[in-house]
Protein backbone atom coordinates (compact mmCIF):
# COMPACT_ATOMS: atom_id res chain seq x y z
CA UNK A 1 45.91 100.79 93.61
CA UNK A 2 47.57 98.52 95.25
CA UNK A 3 48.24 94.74 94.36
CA UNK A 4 48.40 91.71 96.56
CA UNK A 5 50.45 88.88 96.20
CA UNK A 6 49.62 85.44 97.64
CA UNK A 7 52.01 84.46 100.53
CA UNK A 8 53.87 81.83 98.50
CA UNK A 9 54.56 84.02 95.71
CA UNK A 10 55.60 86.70 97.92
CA UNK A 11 58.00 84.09 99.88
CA UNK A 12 59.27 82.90 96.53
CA UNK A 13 60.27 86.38 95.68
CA UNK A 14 62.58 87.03 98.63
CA UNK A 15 63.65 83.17 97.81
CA UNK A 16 64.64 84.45 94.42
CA UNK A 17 66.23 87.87 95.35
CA UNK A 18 68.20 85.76 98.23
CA UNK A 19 69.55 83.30 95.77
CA UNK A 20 69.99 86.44 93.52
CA UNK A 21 72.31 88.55 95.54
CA UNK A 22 74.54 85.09 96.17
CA UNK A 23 74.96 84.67 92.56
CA UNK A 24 75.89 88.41 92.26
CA UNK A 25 78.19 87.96 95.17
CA UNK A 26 79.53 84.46 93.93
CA UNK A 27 80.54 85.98 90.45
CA UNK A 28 82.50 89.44 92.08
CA UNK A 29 84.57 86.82 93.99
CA UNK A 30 85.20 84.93 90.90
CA UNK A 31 85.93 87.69 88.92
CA UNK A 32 88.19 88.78 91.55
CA UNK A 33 90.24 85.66 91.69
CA UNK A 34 90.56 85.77 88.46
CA UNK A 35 91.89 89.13 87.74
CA UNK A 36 95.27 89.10 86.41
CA UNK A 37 96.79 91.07 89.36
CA UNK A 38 95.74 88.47 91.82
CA UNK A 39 96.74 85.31 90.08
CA UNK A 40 100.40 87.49 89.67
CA UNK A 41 100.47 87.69 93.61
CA UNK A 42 98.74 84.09 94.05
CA UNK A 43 102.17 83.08 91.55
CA UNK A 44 104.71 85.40 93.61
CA UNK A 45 103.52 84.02 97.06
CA UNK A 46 103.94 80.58 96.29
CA UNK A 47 107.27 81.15 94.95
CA UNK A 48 107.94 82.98 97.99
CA UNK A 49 107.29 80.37 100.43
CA UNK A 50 108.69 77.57 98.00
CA UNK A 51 111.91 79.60 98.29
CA UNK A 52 111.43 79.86 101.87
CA UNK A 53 110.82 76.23 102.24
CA UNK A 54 114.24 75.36 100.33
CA UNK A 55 116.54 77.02 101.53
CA UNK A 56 115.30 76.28 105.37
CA UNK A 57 116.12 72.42 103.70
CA UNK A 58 119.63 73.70 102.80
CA UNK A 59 120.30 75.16 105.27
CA UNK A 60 118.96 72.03 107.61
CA UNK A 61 121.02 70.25 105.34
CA UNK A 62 124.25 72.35 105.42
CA UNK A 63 124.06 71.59 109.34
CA UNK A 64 123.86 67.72 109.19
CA UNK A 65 126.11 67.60 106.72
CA UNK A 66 128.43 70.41 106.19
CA UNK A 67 131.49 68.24 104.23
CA UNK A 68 129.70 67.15 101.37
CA UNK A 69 127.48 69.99 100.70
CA UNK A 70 131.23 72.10 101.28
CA UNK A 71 132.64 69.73 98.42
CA UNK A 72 129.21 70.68 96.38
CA UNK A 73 129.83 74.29 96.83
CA UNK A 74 133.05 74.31 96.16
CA UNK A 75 132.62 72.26 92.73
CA UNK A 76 130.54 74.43 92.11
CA UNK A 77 131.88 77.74 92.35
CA UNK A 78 134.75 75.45 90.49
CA UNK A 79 132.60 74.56 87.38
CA UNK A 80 131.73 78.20 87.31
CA UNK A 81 135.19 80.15 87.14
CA UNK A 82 135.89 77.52 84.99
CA UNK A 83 136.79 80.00 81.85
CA UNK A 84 139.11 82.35 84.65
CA UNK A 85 140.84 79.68 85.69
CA UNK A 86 141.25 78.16 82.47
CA UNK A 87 142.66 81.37 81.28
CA UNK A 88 145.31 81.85 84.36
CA UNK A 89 146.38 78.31 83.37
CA UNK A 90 147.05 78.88 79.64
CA UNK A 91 148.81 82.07 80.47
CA UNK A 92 150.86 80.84 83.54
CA UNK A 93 152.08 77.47 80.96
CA UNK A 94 152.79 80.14 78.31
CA UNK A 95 150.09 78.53 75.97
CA UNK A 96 149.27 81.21 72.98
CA UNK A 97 145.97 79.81 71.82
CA UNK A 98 143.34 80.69 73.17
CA UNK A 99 139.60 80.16 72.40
């Protein structure tokens, strides 16, 4: 026994199964993009090419300008031995107190 459907109802069916499958298919992507694995390499990416994209600006600055950034490097790496050299001095002036 078999039934019939009426055209419309039949067309509405396939309508429904259509939007059905795109639903289905909308909600794997979403779960997908929000899986914690992919948001970790979404997160490492973009701090990979934000790296990228600063030091290609250093360096592009480095070129225009290589005296000041020099003098900025060189404070630097200053401001960071800071407690070596801080010790040579105390022990080359003979100072006994140190911190």
């Amino acid at each position: 026994m078999t039934i019939e459907l009426d055209p419309k109802v039949a067309v509405a069916q396939a309508r429904a199964d259509a939007a059905r499958a795109r639903l289905s298919a909308t909600i794997g992507a979403l779960q997908h993009k929000a899986s914690p694995q992919t948001m970790a390499q979404d997160v490492a990416d973009t701090f990979k090419e934000r790296g990228r994209e600063a030091v290609a600006v250093a360096v592009d600055t480095a070129k225009r300008q290589p005296v000041p950034v020099g003098v900025g490097v060189g404070l630097l790496g200053l401001f960071l031995a800071r407690g070596p050299i801080a010790k040579l001095i105390r022990r080359a002036t003979g100072s006994k107190s140190e911190s």
